[in-house]
C-alpha atoms as a PDB file:
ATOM      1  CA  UNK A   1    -179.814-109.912-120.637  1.00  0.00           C
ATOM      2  CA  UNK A   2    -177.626-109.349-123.394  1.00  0.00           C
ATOM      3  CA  UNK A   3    -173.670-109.640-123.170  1.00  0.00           C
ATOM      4  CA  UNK A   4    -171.462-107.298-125.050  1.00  0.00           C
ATOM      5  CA  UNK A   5    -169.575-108.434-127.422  1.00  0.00           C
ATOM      6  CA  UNK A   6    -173.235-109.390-128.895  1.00  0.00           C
ATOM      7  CA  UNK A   7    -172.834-113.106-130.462  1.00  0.00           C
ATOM      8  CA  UNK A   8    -173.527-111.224-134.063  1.00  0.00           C
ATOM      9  CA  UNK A   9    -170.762-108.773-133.483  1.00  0.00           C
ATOM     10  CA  UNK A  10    -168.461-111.985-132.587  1.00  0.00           C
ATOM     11  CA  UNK A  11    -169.685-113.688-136.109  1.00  0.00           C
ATOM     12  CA  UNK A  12    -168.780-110.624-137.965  1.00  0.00           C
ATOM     13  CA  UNK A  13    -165.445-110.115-136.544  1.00  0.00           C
ATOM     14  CA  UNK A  14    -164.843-114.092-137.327  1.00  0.00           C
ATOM     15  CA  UNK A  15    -166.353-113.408-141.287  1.00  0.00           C
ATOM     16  CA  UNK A  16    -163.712-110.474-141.161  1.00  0.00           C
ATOM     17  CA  UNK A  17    -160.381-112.456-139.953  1.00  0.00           C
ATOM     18  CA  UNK A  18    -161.186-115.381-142.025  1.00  0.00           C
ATOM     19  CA  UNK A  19    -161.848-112.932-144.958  1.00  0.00           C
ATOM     20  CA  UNK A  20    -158.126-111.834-144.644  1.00  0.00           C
ATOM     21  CA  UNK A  21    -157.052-115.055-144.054  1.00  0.00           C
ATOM     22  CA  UNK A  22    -158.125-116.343-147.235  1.00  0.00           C
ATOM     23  CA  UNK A  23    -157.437-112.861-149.125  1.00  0.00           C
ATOM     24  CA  UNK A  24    -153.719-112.569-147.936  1.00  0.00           C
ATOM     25  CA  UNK A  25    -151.333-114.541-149.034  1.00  0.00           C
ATOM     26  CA  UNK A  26    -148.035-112.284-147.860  1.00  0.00           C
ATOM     27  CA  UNK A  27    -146.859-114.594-144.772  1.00  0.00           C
ATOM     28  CA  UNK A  28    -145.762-110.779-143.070  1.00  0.00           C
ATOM     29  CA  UNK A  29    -149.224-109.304-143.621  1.00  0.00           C
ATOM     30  CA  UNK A  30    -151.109-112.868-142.359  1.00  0.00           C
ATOM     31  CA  UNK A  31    -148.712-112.358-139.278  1.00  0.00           C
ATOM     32  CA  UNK A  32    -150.015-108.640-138.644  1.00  0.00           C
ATOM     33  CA  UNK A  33    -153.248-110.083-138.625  1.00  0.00           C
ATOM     34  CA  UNK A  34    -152.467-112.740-136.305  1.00  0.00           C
ATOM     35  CA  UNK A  35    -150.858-110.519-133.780  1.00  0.00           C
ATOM     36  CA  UNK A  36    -154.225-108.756-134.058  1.00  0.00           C
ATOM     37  CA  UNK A  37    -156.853-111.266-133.325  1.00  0.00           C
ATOM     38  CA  UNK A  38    -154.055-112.670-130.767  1.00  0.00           C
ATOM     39  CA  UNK A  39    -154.297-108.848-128.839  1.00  0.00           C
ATOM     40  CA  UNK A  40    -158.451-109.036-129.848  1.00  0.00           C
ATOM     41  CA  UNK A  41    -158.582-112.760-127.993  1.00  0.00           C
ATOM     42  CA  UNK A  42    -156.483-110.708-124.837  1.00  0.00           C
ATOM     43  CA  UNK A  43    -158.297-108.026-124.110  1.00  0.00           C
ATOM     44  CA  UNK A  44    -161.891-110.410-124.551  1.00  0.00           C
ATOM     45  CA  UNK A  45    -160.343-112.474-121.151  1.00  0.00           C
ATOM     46  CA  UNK A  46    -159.125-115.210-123.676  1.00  0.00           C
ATOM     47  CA  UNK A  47    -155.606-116.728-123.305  1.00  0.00           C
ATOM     48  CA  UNK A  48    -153.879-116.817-126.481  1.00  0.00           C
ATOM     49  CA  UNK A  49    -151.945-119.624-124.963  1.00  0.00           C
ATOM     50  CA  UNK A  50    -154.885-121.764-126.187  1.00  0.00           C
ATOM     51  CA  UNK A  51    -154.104-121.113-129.539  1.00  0.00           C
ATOM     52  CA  UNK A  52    -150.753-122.739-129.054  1.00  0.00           C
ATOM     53  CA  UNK A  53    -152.195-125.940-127.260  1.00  0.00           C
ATOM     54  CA  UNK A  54    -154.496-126.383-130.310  1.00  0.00           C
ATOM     55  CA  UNK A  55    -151.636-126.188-133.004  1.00  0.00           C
ATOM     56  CA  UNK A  56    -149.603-128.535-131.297  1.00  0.00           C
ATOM     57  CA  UNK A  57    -152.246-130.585-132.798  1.00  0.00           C
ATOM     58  CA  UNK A  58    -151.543-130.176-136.350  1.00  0.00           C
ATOM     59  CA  UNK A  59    -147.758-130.166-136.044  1.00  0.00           C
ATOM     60  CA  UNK A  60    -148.301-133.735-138.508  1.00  0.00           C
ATOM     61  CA  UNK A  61    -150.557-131.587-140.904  1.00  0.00           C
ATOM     62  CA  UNK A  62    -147.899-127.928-141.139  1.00  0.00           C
ATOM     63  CA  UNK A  63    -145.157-130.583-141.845  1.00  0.00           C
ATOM     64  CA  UNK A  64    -146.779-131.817-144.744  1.00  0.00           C
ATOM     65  CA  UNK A  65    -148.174-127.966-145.877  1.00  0.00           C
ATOM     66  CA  UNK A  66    -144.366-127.227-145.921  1.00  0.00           C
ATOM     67  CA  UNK A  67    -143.069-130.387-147.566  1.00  0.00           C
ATOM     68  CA  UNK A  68    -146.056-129.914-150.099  1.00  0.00           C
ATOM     69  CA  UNK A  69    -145.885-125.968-150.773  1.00  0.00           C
ATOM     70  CA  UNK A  70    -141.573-126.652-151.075  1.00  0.00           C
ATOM     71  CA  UNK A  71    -141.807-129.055-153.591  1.00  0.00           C
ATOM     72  CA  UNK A  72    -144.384-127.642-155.744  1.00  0.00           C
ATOM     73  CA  UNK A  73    -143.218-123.789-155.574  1.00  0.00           C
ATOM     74  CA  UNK A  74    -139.537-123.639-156.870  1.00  0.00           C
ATOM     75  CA  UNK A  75    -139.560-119.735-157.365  1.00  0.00           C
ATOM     76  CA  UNK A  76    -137.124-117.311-155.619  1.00  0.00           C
ATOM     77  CA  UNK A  77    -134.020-118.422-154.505  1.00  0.00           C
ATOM     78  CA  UNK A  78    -133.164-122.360-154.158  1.00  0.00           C
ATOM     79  CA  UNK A  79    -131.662-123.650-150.774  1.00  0.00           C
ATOM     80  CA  UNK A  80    -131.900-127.688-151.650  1.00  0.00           C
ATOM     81  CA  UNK A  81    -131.608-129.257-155.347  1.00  0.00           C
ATOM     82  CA  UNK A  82    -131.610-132.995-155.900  1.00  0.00           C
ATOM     83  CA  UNK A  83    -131.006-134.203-159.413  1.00  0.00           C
ATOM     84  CA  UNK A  84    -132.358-131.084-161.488  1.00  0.00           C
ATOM     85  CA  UNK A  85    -135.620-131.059-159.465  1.00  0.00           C
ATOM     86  CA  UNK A  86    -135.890-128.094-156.800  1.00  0.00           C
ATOM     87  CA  UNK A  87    -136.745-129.639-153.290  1.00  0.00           C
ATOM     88  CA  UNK A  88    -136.561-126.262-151.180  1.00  0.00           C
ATOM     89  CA  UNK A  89    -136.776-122.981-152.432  1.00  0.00           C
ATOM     90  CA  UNK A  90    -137.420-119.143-150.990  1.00  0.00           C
ATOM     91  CA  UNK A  91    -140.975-119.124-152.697  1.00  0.00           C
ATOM     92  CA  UNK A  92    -141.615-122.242-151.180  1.00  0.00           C
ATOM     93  CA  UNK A  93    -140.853-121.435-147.699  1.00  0.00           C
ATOM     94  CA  UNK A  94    -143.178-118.436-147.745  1.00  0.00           C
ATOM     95  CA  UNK A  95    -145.535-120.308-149.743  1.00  0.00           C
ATOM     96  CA  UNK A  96    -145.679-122.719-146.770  1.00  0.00           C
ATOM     97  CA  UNK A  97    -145.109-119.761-144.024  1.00  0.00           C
ATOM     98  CA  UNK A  98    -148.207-117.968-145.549  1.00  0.00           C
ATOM     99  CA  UNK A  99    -149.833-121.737-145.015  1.00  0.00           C
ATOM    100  CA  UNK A 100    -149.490-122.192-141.466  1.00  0.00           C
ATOM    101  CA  UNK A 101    -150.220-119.085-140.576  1.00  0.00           C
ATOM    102  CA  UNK A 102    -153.612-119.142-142.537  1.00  0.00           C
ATOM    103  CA  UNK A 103    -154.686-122.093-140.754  1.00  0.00           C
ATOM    104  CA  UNK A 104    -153.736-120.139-137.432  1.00  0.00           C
ATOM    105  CA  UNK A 105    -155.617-116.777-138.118  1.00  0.00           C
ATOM    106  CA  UNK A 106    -158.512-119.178-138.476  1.00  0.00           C
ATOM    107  CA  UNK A 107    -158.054-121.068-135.474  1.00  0.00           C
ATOM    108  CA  UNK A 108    -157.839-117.890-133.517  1.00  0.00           C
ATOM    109  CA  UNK A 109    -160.543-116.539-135.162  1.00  0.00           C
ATOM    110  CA  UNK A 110    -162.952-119.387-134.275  1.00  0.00           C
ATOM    111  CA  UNK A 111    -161.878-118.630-130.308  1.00  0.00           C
ATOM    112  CA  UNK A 112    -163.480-115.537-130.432  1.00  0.00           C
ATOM    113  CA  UNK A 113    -166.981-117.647-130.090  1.00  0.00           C
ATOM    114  CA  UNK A 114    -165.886-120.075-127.224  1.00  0.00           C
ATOM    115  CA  UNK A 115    -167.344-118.043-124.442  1.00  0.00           C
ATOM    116  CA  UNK A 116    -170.577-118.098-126.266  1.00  0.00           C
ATOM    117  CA  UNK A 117    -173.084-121.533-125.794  1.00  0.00           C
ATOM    118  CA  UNK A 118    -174.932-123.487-128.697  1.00  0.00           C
ATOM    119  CA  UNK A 119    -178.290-121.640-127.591  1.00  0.00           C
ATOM    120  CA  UNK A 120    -176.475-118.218-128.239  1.00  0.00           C
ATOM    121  CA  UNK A 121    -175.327-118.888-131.459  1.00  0.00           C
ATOM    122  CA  UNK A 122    -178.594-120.644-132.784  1.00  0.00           C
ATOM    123  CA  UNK A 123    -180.490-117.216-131.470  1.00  0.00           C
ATOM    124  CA  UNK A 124    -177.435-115.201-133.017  1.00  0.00           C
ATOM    125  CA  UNK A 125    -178.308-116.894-136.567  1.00  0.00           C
ATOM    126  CA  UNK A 126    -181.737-116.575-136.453  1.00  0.00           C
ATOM    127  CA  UNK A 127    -181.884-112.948-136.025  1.00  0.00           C
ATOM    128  CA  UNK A 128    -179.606-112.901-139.312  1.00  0.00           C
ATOM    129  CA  UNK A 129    -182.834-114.064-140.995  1.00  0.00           C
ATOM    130  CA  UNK A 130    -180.882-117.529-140.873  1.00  0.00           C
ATOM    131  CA  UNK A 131    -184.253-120.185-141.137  1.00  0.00           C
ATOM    132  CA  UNK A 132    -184.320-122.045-137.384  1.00  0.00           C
ATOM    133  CA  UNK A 133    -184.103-125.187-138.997  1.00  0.00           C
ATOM    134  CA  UNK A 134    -180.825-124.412-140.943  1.00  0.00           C
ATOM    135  CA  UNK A 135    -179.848-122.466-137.054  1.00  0.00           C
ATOM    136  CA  UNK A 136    -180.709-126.133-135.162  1.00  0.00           C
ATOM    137  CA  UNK A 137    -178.734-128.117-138.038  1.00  0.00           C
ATOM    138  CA  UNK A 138    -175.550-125.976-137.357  1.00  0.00           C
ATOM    139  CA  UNK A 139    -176.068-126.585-133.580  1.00  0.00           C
ATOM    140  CA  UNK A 140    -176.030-130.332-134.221  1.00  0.00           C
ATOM    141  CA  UNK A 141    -173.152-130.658-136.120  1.00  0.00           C
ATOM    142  CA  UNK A 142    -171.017-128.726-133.911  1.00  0.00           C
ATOM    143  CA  UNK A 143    -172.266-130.998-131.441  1.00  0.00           C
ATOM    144  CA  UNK A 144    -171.839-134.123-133.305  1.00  0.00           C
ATOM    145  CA  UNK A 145    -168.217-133.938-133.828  1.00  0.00           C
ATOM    146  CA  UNK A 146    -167.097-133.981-130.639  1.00  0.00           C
ATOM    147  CA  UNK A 147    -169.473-137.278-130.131  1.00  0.00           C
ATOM    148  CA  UNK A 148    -168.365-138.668-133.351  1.00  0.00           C
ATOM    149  CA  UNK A 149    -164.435-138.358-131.876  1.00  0.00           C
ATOM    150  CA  UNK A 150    -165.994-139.822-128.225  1.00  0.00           C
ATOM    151  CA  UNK A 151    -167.285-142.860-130.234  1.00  0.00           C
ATOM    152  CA  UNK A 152    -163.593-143.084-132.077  1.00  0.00           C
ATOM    153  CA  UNK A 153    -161.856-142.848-129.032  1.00  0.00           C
ATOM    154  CA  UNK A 154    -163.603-145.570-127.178  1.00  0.00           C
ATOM    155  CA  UNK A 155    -163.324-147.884-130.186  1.00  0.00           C
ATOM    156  CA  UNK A 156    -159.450-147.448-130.178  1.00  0.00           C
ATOM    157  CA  UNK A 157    -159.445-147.556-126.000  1.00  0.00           C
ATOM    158  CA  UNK A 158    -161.254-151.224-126.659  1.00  0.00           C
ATOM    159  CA  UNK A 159    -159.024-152.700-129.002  1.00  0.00           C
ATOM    160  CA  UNK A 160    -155.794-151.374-127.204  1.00  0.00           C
ATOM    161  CA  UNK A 161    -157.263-153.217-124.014  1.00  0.00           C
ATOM    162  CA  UNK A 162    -157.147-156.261-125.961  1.00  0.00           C
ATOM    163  CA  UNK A 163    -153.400-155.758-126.210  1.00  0.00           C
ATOM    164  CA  UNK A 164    -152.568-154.034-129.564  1.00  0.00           C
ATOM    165  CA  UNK A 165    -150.142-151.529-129.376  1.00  0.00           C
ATOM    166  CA  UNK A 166    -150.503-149.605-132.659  1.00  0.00           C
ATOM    167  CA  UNK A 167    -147.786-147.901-132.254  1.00  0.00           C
ATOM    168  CA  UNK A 168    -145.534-151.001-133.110  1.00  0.00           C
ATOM    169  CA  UNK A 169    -148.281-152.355-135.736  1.00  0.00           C
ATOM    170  CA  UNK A 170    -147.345-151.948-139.517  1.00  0.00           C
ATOM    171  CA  UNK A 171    -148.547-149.204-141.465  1.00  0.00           C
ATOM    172  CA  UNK A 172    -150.446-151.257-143.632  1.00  0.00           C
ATOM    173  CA  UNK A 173    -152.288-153.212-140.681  1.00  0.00           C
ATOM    174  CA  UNK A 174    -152.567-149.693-138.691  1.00  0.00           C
ATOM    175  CA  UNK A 175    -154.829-148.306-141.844  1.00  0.00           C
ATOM    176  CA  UNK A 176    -156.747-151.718-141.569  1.00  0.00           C
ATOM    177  CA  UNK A 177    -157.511-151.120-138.105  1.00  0.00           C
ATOM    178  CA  UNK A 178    -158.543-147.865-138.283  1.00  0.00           C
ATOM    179  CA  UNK A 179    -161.027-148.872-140.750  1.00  0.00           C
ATOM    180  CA  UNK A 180    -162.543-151.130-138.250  1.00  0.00           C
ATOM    181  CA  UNK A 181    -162.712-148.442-135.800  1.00  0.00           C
ATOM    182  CA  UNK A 182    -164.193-146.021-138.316  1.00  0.00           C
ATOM    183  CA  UNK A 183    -167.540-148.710-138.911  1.00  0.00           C
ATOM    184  CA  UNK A 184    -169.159-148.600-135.478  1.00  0.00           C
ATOM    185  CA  UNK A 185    -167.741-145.064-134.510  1.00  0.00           C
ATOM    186  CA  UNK A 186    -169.703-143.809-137.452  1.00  0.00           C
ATOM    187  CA  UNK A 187    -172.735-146.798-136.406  1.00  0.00           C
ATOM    188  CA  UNK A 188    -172.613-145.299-132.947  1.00  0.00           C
ATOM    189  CA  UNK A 189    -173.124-141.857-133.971  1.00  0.00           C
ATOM    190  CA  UNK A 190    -175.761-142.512-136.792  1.00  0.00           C
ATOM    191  CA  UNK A 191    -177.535-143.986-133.813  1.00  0.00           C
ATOM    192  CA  UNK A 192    -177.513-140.479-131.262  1.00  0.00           C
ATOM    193  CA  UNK A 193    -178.471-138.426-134.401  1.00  0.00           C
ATOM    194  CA  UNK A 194    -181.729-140.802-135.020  1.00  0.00           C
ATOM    195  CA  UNK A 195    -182.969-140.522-131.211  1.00  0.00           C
ATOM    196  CA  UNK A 196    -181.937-136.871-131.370  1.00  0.00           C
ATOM    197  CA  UNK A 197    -184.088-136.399-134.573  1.00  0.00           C
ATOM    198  CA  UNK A 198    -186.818-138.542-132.991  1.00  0.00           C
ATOM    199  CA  UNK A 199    -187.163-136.986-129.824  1.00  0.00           C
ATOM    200  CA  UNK A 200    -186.966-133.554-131.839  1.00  0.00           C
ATOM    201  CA  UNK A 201    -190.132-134.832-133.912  1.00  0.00           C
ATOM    202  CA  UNK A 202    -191.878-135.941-130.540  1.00  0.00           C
ATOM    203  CA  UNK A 203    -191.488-132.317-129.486  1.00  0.00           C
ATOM    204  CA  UNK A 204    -193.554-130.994-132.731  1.00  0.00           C
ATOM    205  CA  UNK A 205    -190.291-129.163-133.823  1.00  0.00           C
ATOM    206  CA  UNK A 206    -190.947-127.421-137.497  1.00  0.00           C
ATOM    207  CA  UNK A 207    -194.479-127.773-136.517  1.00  0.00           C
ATOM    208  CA  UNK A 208    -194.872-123.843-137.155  1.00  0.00           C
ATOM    209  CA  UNK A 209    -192.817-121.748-139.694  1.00  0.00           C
ATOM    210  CA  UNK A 210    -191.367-119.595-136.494  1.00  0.00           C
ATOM    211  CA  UNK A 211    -190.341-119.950-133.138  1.00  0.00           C
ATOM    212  CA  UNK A 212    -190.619-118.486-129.657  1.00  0.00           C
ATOM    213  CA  UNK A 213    -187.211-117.787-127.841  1.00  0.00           C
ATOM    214  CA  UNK A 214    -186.863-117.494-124.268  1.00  0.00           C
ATOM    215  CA  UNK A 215    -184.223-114.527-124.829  1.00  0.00           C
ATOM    216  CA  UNK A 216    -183.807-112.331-127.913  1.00  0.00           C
ATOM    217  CA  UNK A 217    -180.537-110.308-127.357  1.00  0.00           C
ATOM    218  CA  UNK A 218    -180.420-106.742-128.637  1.00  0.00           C
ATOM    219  CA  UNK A 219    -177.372-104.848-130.687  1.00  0.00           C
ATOM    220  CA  UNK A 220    -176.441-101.728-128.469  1.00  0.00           C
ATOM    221  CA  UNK A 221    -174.469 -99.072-129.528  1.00  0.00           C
ATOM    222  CA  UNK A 222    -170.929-100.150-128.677  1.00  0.00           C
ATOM    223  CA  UNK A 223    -172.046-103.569-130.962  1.00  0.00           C
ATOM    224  CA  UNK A 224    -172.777-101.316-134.034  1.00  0.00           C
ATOM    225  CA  UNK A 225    -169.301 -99.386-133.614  1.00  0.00           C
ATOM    226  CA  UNK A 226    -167.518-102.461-132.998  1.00  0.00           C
ATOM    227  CA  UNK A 227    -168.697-103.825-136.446  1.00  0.00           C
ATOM    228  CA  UNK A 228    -168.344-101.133-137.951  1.00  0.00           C
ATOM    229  CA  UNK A 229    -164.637-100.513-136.982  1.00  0.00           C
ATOM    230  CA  UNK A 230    -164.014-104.037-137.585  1.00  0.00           C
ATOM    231  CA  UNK A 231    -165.351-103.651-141.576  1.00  0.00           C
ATOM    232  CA  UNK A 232    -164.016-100.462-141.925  1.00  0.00           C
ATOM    233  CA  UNK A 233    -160.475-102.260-140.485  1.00  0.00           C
ATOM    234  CA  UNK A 234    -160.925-105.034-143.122  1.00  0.00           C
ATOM    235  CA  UNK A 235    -161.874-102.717-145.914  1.00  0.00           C
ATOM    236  CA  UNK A 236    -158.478-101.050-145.143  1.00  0.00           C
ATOM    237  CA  UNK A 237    -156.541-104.060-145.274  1.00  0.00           C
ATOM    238  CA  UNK A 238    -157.758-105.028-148.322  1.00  0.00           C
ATOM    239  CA  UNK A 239    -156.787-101.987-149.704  1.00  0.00           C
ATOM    240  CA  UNK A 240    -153.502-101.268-149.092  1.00  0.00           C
ATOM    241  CA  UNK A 241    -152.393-105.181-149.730  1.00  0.00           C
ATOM    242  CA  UNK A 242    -153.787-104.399-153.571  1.00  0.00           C
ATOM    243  CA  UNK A 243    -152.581-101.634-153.911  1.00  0.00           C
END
């Protein structure tokens, strides 16, 4: 039985906040549309609260985005000069403002697909004419990340048992390291994917040009109005920020 939001109507409205994400570059605007998927991810039962666990993550990476966009924009007016070379600037704090909050519209826009399973979205992509076998190799990749970062993790918990504390090794030695770990994390998950792809051949998979599916979800009327409020929404956007 079908859910509503359909999974299709939850890949358009991620196409449409990423599309403004990447189209907007006025930080005020990208935070309008934050506050929007942030209210969409409410009223779906989703705690926006998750979006703030998940950019704890990258405080390391929006530190850099700043110290990157404030050094290379010097436009506007400047707040920190060293030696005829601007370091901080008004252009350069929106520049980095509009930044971080890019990378958070598209974090909150991949949430709105977290309450769907792989099977859903492989069905959802092949009834956009997506082939199965392009479908199946998006459903292992999402699937091999978090395996690849298991594999990492259990590298790094083995050599900390042997009594390395990274965090008072040398930067130089702490690269050298993590290249060690990187070799059999990778090894190990090279390994899954071949008895994956093995077992996938045992079960004659691609040996007919289409599939049977055990449920084939349809678009009901409140789906169709959804998307199209949702482009007509974007459209409008798009407008009145080039205009």
């Amino acid at each position: 039985m079908s859910r509503f939001p359909d999974t299709r109507t939850l890949l358009l409205i991620v196409l449409c906040f990423t599309t403004l994400a990447l189209a907007l570059g006025d930080p005020f605007w990208l935070a309008a549309v934050l506050a929007l998927a942030l209210a969409a991810l409410a009223a779906m039962g989703i705690s926006p609260a998750r979006l703030g666990r998940r950019l704890k993550r990258y405080r390391g990476l929006f530190l850099v985005l700043v110290l990157a966009q404030s050094l290379t924009n010097s436009s506007g007016r400047v707040f920190l000069e060293w030696r005829g070379h601007v370091l901080l600037s008004s252009g350069g704090v929106q520049a980095a403002a509009a930044a971080v909050l890019r990378i958070a519209v598209i974090l909150a826009a991949a949430m709105f697909l977290s309450r769907r399973n792989y099977q859903e979205l492989v069905t959802a992509l092949v009834q956009l004419r997506v082939p199965y076998e392009l479908a199946y190799m998006v459903l292992l990749g999402v699937r091999f990340i978090p395996v690849f970062m298991e594999e990492f993790r259990t590298a790094l918990t083995a050599i900390q048992l042997r009594g390395v504390d990274l965090d008072k090794v040398p930067l130089g030695r702490k690269i050298r390291i993590y290249s060690y770990i990187l070799m059999p994390a990778v090894a190990g998950a090279l390994i899954r994917a071949r008895r994956v792809a093995v077992a996938m051949e045992a079960r004659a998979f691609r040996a007919r040009p289409r599939r049977t599916w055990l449920e084939w979800p349809r678009l009901h009327r409140r789906d169709w109005l959804l998307m199209a409020a949702a482009v007509a929404a974007t459209a409008a956007v798009l407008a009145l920020y080039w205009r």
